[in-house]
N, C-alpha and C. Protein backbone atom coordinates (compact mmCIF):
# COMPACT_ATOMS: atom_id res chain seq x y z
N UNK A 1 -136.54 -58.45 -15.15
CA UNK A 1 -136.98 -57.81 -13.98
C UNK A 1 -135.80 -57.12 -13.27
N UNK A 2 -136.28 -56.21 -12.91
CA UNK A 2 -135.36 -54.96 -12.28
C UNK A 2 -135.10 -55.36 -10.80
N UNK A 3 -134.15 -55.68 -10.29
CA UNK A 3 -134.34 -56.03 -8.60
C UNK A 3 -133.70 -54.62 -7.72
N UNK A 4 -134.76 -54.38 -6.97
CA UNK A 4 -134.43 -52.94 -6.24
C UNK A 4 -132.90 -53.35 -5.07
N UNK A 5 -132.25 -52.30 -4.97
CA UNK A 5 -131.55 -52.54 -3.87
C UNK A 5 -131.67 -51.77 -3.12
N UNK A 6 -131.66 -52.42 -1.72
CA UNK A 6 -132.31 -51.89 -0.39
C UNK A 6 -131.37 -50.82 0.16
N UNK A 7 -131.37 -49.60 0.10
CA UNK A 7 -130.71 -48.67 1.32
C UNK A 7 -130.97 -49.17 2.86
N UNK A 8 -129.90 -48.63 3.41
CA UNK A 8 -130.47 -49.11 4.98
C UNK A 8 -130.42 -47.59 5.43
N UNK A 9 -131.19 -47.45 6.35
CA UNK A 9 -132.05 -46.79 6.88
C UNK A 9 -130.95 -45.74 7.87
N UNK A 10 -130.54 -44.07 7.24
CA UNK A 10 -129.60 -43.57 8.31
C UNK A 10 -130.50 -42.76 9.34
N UNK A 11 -129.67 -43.12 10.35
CA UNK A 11 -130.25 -42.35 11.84
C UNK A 11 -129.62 -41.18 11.44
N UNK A 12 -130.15 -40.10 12.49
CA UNK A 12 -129.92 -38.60 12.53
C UNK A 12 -128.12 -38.73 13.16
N UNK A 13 -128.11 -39.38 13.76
CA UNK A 13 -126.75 -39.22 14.93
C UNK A 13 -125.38 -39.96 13.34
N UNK A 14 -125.66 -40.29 12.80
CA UNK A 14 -124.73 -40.72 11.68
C UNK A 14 -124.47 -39.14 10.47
N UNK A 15 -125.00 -38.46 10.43
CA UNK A 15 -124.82 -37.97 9.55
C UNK A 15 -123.89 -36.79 9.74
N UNK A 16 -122.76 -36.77 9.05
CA UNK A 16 -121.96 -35.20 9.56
C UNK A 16 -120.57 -36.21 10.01
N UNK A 17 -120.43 -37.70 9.95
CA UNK A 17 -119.85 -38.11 10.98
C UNK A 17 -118.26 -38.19 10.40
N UNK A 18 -118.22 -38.53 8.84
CA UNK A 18 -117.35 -38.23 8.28
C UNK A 18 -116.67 -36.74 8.16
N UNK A 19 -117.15 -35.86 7.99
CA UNK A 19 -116.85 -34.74 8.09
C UNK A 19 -115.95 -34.68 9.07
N UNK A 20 -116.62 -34.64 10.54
CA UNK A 20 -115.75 -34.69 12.03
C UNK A 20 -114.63 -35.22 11.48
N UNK A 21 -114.63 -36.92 11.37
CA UNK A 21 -113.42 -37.89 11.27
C UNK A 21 -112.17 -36.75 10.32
N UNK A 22 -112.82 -36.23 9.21
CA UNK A 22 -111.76 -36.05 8.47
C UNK A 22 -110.81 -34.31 8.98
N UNK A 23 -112.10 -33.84 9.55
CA UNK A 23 -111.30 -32.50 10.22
C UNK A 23 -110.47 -32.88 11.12
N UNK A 24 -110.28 -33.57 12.17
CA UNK A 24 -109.26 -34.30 13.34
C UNK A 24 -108.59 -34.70 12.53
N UNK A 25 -108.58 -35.59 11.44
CA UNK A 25 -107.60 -36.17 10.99
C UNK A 25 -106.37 -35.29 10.06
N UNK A 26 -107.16 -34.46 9.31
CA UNK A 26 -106.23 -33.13 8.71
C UNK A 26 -105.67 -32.21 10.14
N UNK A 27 -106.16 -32.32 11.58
CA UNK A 27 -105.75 -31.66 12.06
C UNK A 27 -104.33 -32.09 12.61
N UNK A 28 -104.51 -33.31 13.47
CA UNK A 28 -103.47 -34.32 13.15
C UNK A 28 -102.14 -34.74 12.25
N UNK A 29 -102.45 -34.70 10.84
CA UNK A 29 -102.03 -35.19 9.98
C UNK A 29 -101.14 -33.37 10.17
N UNK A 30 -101.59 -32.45 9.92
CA UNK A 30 -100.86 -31.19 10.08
C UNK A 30 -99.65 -31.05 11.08
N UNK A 31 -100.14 -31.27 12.38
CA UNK A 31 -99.42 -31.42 13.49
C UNK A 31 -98.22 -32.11 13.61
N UNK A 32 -98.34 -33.23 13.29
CA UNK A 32 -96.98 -34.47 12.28
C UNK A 32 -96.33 -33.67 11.78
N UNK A 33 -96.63 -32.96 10.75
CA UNK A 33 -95.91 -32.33 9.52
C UNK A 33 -94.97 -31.15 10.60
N UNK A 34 -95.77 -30.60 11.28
CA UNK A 34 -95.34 -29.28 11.68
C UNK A 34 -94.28 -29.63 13.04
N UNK A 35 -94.04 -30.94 13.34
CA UNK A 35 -93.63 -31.58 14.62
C UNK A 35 -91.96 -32.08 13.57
N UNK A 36 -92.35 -32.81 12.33
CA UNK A 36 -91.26 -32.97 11.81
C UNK A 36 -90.38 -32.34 10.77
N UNK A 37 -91.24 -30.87 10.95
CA UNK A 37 -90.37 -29.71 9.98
C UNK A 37 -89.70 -28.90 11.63
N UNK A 38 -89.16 -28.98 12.48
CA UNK A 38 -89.59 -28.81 13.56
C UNK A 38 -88.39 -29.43 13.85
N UNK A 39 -88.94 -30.55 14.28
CA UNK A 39 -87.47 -31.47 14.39
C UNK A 39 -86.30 -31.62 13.39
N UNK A 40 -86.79 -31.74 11.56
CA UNK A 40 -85.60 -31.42 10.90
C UNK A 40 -84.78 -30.16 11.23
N UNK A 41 -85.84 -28.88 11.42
CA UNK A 41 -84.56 -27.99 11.42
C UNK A 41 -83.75 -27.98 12.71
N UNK A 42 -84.43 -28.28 13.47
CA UNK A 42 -83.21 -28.54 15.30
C UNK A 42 -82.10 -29.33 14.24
N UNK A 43 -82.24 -30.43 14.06
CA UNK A 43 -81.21 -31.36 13.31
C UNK A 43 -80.36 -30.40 12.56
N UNK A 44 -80.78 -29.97 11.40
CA UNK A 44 -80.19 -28.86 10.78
C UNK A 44 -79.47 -27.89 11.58
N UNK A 45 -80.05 -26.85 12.65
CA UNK A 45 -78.88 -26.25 13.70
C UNK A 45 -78.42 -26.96 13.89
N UNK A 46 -78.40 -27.97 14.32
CA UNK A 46 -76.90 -28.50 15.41
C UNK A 46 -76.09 -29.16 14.32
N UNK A 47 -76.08 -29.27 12.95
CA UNK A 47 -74.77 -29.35 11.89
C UNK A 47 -74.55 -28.25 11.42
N UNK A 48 -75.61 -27.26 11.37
CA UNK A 48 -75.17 -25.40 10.89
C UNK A 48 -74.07 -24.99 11.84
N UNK A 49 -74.61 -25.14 13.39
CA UNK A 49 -73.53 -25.13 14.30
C UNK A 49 -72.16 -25.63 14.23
N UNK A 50 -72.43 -26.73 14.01
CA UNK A 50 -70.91 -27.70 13.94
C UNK A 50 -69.80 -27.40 12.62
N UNK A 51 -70.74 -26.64 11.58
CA UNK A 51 -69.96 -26.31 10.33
C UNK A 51 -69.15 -24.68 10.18
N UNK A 52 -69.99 -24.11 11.40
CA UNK A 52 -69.87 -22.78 11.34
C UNK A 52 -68.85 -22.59 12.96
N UNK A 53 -68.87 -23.34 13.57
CA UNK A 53 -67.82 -23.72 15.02
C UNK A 53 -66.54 -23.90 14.03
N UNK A 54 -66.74 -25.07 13.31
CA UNK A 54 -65.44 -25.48 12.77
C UNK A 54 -64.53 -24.61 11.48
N UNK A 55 -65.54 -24.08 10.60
CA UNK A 55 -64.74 -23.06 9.99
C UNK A 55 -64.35 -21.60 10.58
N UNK A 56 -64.71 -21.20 12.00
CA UNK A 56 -64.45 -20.34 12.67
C UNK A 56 -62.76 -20.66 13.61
N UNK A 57 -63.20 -21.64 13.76
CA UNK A 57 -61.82 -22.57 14.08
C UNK A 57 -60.45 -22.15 13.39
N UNK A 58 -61.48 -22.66 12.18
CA UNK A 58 -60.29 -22.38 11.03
C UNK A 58 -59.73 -21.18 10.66
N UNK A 59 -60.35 -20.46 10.56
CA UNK A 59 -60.24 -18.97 10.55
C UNK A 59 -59.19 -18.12 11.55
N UNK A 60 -59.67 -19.05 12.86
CA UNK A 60 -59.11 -17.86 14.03
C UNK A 60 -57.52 -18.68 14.07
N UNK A 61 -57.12 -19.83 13.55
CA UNK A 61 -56.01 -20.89 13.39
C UNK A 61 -54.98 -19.75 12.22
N UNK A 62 -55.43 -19.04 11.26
CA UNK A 62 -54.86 -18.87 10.11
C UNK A 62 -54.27 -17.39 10.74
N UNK A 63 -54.88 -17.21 12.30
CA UNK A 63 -53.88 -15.61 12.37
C UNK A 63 -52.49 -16.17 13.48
N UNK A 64 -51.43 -16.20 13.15
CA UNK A 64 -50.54 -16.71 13.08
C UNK A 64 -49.50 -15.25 13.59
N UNK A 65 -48.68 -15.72 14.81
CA UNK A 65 -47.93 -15.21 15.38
C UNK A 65 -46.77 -14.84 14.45
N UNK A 66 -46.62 -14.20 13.06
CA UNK A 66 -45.71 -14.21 12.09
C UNK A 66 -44.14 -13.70 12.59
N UNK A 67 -44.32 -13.20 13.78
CA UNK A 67 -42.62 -12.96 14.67
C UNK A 67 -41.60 -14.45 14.97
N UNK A 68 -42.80 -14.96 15.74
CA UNK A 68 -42.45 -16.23 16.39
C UNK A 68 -42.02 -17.19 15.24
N UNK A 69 -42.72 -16.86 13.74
CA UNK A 69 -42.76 -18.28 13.04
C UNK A 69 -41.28 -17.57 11.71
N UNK A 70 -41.15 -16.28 12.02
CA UNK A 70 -40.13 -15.98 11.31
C UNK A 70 -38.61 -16.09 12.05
N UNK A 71 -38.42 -15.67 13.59
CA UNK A 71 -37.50 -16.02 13.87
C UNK A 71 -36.67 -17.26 14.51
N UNK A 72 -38.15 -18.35 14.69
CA UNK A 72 -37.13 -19.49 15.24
C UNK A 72 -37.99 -20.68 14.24
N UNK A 73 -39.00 -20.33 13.40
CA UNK A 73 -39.75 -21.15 12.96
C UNK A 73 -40.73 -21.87 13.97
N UNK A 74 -40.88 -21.64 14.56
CA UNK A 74 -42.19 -22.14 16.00
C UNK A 74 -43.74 -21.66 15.24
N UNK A 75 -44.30 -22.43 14.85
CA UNK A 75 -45.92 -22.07 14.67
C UNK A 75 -46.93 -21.39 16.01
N UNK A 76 -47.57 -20.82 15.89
CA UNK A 76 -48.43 -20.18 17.02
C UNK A 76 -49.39 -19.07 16.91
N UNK A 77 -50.59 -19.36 17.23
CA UNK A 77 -51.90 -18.19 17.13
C UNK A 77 -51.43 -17.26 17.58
N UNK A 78 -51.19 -15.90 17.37
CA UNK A 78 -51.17 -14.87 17.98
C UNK A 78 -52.15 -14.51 18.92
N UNK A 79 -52.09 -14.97 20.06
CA UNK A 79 -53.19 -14.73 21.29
C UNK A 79 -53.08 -13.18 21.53
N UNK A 80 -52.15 -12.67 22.04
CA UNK A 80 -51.52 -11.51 22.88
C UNK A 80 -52.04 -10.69 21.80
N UNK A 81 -53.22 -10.95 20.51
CA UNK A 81 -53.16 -9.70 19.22
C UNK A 81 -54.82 -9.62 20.20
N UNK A 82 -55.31 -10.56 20.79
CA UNK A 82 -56.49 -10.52 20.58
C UNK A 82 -57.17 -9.55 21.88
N UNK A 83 -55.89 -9.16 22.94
CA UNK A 83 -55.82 -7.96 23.78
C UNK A 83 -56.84 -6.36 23.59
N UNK A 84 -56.24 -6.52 21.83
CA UNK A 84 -56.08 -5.07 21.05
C UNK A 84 -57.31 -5.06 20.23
N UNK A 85 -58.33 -5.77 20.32
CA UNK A 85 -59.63 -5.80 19.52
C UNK A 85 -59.52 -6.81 17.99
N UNK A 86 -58.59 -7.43 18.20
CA UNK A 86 -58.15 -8.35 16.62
C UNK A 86 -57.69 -9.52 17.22
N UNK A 87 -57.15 -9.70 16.11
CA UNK A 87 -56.45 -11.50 16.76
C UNK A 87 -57.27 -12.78 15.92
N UNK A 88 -57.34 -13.93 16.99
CA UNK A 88 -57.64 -15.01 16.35
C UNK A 88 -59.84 -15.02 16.56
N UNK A 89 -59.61 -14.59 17.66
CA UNK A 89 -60.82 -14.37 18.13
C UNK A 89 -62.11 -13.25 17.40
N UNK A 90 -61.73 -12.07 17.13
CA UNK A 90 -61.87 -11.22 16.02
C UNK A 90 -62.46 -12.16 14.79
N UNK A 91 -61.14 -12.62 13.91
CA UNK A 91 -61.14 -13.56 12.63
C UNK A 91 -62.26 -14.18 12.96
N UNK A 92 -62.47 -15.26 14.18
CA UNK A 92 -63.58 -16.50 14.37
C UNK A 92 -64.88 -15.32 14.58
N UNK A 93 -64.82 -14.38 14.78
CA UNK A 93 -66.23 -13.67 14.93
C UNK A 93 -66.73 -13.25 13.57
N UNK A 94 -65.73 -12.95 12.65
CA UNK A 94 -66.16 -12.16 11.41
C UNK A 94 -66.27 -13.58 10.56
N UNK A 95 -65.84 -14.57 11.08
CA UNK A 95 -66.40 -15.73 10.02
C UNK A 95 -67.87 -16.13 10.36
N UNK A 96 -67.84 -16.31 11.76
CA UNK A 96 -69.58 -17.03 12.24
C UNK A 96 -70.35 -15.57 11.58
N UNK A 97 -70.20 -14.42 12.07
CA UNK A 97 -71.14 -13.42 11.27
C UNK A 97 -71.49 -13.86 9.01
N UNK A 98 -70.14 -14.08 8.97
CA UNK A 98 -70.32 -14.13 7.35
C UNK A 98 -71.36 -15.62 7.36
N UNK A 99 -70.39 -16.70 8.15
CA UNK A 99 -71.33 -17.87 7.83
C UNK A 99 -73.17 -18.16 8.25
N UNK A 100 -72.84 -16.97 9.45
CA UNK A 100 -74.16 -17.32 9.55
C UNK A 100 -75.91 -15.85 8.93
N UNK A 101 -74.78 -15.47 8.26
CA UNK A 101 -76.02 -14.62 7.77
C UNK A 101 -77.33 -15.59 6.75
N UNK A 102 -78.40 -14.94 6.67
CA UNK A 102 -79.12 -15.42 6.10
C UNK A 102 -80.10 -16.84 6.68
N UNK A 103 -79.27 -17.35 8.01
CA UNK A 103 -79.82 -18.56 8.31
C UNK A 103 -81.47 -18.60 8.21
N UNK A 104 -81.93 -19.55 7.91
CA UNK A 104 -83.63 -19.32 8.31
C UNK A 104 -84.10 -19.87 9.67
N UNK A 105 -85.30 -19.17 10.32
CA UNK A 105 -85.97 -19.76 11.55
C UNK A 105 -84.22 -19.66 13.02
N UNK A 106 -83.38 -18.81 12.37
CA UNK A 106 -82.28 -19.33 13.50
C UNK A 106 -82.77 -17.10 14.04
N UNK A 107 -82.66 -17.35 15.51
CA UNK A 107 -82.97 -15.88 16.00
C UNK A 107 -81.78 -15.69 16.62
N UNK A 108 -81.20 -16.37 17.20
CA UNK A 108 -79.60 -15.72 17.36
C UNK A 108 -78.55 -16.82 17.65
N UNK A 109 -76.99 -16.13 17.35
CA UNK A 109 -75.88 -16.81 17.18
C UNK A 109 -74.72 -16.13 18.02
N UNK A 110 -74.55 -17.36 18.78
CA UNK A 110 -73.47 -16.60 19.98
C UNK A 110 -72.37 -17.25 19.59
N UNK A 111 -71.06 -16.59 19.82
CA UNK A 111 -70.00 -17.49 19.53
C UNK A 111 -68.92 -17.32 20.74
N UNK A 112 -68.36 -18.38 21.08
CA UNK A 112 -67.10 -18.21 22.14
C UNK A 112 -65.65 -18.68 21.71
N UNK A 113 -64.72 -17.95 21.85
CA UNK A 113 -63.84 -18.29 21.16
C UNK A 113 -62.38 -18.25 22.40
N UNK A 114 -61.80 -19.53 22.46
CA UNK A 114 -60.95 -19.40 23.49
C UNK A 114 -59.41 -20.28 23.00
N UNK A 115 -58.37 -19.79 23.55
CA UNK A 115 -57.35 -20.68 22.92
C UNK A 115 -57.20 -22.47 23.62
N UNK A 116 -56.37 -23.47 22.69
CA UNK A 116 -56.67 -24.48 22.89
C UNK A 116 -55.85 -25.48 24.28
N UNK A 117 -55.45 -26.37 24.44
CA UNK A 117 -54.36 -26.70 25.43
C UNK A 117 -52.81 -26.23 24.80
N UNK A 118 -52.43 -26.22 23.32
CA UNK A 118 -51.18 -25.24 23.32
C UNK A 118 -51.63 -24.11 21.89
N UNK A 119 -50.57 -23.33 22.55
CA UNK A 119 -50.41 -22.12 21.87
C UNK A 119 -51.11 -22.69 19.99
N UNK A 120 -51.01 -23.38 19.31
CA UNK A 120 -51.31 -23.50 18.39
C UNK A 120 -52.89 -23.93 18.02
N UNK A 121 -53.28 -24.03 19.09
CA UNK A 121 -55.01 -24.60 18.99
C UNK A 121 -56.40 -23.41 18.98
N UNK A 122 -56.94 -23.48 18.34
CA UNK A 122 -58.09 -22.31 18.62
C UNK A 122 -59.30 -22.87 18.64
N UNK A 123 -60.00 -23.10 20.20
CA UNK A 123 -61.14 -23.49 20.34
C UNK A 123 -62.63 -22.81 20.39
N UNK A 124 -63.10 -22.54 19.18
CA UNK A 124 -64.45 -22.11 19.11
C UNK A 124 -65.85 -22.90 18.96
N UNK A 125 -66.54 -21.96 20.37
CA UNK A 125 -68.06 -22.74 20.66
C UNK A 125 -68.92 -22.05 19.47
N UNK A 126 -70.15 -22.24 19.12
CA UNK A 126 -70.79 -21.47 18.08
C UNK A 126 -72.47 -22.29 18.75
N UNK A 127 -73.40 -21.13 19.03
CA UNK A 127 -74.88 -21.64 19.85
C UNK A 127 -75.69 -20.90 18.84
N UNK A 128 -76.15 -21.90 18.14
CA UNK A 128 -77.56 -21.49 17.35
C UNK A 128 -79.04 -21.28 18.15
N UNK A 129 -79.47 -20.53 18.21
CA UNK A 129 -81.13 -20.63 18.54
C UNK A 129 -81.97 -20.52 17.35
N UNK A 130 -82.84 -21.76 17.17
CA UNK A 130 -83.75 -22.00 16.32
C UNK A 130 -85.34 -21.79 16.95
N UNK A 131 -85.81 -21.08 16.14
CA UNK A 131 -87.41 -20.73 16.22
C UNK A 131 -88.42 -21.55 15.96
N UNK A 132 -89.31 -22.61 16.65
CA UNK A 132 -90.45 -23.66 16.39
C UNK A 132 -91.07 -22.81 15.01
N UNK A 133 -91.83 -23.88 14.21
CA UNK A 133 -93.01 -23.50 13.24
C UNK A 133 -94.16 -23.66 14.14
N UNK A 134 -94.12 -23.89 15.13
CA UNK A 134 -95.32 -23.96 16.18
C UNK A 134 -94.82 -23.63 17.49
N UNK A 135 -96.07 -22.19 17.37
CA UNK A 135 -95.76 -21.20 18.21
C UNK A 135 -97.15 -21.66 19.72
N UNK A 136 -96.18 -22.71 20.50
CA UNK A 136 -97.58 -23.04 21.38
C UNK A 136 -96.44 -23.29 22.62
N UNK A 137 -97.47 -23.38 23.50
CA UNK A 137 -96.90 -23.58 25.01
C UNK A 137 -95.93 -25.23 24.96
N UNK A 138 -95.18 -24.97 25.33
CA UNK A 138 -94.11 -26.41 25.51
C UNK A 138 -93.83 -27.05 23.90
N UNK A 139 -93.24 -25.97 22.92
CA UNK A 139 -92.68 -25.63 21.35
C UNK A 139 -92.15 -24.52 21.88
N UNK A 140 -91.12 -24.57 22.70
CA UNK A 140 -90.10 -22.98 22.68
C UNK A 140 -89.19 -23.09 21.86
N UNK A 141 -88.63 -22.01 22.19
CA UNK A 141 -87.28 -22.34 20.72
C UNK A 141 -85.80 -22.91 21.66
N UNK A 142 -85.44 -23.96 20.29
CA UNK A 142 -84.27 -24.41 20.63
C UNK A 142 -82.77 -24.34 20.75
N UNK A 143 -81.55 -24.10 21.26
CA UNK A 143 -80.51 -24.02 20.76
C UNK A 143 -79.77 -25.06 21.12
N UNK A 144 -78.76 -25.18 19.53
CA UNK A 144 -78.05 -26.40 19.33
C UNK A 144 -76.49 -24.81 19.80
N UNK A 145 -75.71 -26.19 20.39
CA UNK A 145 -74.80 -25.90 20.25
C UNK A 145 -73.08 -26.78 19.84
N UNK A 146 -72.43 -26.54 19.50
CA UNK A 146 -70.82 -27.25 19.25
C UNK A 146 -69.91 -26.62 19.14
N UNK A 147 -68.88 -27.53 19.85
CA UNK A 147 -67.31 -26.70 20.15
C UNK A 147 -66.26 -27.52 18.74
N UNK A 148 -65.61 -26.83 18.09
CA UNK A 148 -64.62 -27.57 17.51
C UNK A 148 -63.27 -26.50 17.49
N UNK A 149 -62.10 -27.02 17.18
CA UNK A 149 -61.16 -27.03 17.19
C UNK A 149 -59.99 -27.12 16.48
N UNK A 150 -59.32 -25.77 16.17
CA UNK A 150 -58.55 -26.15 14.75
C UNK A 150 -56.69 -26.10 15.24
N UNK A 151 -56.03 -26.92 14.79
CA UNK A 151 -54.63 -25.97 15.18
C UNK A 151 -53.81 -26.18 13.83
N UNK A 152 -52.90 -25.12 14.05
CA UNK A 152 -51.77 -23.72 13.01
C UNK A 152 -51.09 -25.47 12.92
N UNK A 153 -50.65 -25.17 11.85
CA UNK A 153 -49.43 -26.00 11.77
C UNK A 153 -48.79 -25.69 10.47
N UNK A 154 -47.75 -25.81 10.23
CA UNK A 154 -46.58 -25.28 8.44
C UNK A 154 -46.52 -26.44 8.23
N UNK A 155 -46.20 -26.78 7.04
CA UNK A 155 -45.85 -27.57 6.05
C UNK A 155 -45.64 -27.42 5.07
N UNK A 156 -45.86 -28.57 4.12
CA UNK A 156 -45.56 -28.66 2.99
C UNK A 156 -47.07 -29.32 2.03
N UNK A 157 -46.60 -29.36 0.55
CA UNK A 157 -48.10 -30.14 -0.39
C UNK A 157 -48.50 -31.30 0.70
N UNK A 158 -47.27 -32.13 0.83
CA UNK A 158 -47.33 -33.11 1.27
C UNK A 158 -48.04 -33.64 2.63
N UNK A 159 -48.50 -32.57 3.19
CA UNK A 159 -48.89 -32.26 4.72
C UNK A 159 -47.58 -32.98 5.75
N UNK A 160 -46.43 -32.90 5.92
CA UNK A 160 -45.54 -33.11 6.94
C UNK A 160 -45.21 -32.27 7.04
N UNK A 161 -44.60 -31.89 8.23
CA UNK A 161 -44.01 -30.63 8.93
C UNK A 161 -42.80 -30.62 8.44
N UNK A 162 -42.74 -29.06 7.90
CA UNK A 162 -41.19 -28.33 7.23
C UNK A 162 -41.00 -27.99 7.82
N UNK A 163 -41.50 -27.66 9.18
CA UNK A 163 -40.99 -26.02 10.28
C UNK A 163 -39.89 -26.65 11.58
């Protein structure tokens, strides 16, 4: 003998109900995604920043007062070049331009470039603005910013000072 099994009986107000559940929930489940692609790339500017501050650093460190360091051996940025449209400042601009071409979701890159507490230090700021993947009221876009700091120094393989 065959034993029937009983359906229970659906009301009108049940039906469709899954559907709902699962559209909120993909809507949701989207929102997450788009909240933490979002937040990775802020994360991402503010080390794009910090990598592109610091090799600008480096850059504007390597233009070197070659008078000063030939006649008494004294290391020193050539500040007084950066008067004349060049200098150390120049160098740190044409590096953040090289480093930062191509960035994605970044809409602009400011850079400040100023000398350090002595003549041998070159302190460059570098401000990323990053663009939300969600374009809604209170998702504006963000900017990371960081200052780093490089200074000139001579030596040797050994890194101790020959000068």
């Amino acid at each position: 003998m065959l034993s029937r099994v009983r359906h229970a009986k659906r009301t009108a107000g049940d039906q469709g109900s899954v559907a709902v559940f699962t559209a909120f929930f993909t809507f949701a489940v989207l929102l997450l995604i788009a909240l933490l692609v979002d937040g990775g790339s802020a994360l991402n500017a503010k080390q794009r920043a910090a990598d592109i501050a610091e090799q600008a650093a480096r850059a504007a460190a390597t233009d070197l007062n070659t008078a000063a360091l030939r006649s008494g051996g004294t290391v020193a940025i050539d500040w007084a070049d950066d008067l004349n449209n060049g200098g150390p400042c120049a160098v740190a601009q044409h590096a953040v331009d090289a480093y930062a071409k191509g960035l994605n979701s970044v809409t602009s890159v400011r850079m400040a470039c100023r000398p350090g507490p002595d003549p041998r230090t070159a302190t460059v700021t570098v401000a990323l603005t990053v663009r939300p993947l969600i374009s809604a009221p209170g998702f504006g876009s963000v900017t990371m910013t960081s200052t780093q700091s490089a200074t000139a120094a001579c030596g040797n393989a050994d890194m101790q000072e020959a000068c």
